[in-house]
C-alpha atoms as a PDB file:
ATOM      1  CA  UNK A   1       0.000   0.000   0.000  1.00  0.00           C
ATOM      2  CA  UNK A   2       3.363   2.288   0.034  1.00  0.00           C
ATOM      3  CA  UNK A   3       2.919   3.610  -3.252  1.00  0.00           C
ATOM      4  CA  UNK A   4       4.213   6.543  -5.107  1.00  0.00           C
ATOM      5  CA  UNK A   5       1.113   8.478  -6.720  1.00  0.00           C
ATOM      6  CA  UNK A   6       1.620   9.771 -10.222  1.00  0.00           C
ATOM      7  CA  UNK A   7       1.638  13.189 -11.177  1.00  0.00           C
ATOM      8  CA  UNK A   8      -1.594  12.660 -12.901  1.00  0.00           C
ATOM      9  CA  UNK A   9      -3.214  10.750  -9.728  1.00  0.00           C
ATOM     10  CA  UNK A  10      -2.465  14.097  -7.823  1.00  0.00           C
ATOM     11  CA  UNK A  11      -3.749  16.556 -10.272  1.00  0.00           C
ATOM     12  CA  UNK A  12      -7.181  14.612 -10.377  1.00  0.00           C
ATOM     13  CA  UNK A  13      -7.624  14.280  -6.973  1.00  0.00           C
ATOM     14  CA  UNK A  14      -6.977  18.269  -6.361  1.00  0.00           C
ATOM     15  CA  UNK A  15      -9.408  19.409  -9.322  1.00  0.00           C
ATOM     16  CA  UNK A  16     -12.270  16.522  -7.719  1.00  0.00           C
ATOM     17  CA  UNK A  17     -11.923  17.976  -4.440  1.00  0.00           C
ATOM     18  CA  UNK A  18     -11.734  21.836  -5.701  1.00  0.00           C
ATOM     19  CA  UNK A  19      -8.172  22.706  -4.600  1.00  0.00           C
ATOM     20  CA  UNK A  20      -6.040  24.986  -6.855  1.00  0.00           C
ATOM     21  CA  UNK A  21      -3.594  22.443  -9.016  1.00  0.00           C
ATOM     22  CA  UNK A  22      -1.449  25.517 -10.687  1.00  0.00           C
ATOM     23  CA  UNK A  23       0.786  24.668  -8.093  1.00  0.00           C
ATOM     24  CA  UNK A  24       1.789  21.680  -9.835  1.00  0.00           C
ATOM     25  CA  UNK A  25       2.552  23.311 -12.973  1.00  0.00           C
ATOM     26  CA  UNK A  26       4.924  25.201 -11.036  1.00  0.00           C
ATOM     27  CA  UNK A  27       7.328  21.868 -11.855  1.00  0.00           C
ATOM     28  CA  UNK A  28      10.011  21.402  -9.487  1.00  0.00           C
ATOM     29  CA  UNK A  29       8.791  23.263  -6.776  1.00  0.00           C
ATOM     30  CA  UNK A  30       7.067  20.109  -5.229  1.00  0.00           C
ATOM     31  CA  UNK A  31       9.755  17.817  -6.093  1.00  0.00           C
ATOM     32  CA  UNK A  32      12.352  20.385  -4.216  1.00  0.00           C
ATOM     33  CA  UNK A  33       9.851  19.828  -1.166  1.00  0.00           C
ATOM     34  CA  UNK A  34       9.318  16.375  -1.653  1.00  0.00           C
ATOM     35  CA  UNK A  35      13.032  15.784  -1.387  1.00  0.00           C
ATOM     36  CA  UNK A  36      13.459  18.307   1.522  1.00  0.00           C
ATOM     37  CA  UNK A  37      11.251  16.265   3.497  1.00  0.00           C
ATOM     38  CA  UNK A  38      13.229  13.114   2.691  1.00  0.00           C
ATOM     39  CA  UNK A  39      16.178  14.723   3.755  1.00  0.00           C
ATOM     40  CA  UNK A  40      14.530  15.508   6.936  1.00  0.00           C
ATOM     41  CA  UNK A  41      13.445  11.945   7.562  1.00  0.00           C
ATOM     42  CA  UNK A  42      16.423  10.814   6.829  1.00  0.00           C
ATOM     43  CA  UNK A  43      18.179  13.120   9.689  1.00  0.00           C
ATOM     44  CA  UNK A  44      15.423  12.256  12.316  1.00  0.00           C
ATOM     45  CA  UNK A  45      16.309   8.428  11.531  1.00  0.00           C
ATOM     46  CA  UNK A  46      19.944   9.297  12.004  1.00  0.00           C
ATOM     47  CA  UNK A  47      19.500  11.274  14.898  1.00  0.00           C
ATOM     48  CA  UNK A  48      17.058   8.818  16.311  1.00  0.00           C
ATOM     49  CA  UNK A  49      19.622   5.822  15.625  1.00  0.00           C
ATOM     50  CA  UNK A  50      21.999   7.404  17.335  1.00  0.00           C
ATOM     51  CA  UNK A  51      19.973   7.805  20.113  1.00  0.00           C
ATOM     52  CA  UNK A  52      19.272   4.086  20.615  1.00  0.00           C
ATOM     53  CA  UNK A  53      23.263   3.345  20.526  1.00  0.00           C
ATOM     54  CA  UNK A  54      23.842   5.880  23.164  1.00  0.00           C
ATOM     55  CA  UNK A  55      20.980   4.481  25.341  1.00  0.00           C
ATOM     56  CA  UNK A  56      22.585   0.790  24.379  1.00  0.00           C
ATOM     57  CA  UNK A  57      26.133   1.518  25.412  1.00  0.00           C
ATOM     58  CA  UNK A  58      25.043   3.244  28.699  1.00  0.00           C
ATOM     59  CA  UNK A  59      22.866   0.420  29.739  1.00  0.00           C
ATOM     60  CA  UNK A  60      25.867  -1.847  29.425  1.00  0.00           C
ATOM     61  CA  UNK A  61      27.678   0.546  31.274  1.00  0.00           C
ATOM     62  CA  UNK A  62      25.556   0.642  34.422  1.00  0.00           C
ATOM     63  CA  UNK A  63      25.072  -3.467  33.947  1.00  0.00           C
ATOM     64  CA  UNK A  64      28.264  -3.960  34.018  1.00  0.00           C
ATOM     65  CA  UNK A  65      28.983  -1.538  36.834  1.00  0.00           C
ATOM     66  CA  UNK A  66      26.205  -3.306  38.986  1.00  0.00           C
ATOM     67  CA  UNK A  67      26.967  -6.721  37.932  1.00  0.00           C
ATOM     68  CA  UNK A  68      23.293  -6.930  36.143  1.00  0.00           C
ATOM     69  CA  UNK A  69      22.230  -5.815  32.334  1.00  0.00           C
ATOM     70  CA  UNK A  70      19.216  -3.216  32.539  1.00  0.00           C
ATOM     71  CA  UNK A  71      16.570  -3.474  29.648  1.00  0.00           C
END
């Protein structure tokens, strides 16, 4: 169900529901978006992976300090 909608699929569904679709025929103005908000994913996932190996390593750290592991 992770699809990609066309270009086509998006300009339908704006003119059925009465939005303004110029926008689109602005071009590359919604592609520069699209892929700002994959960057942005993409530095939450980082930032959230990094996250989990910090909260990894110090739960080893006060395991092994107490002589038990910590989930």
């Amino acid at each position: 169900m992770d699809r990609e909608l066309s270009q086509t699929e998006i300009k339908e569904f704006m003119a059925s529901n009465g939005l303004d679709t110029s926008i689109l025929d602005e071009g590359s103005d919604l592609e520069v978006y699209r892929q700002g908000g994959e960057l942005i994913a993409d530095f939450f996932r980082s930032i959230e992976s990094r996250f989990v190996s910090i909260e990894y390593r110090l739960s080893r750290l006060e395991g092994g300090r107490y002589g038990h592991q910590k989930d």
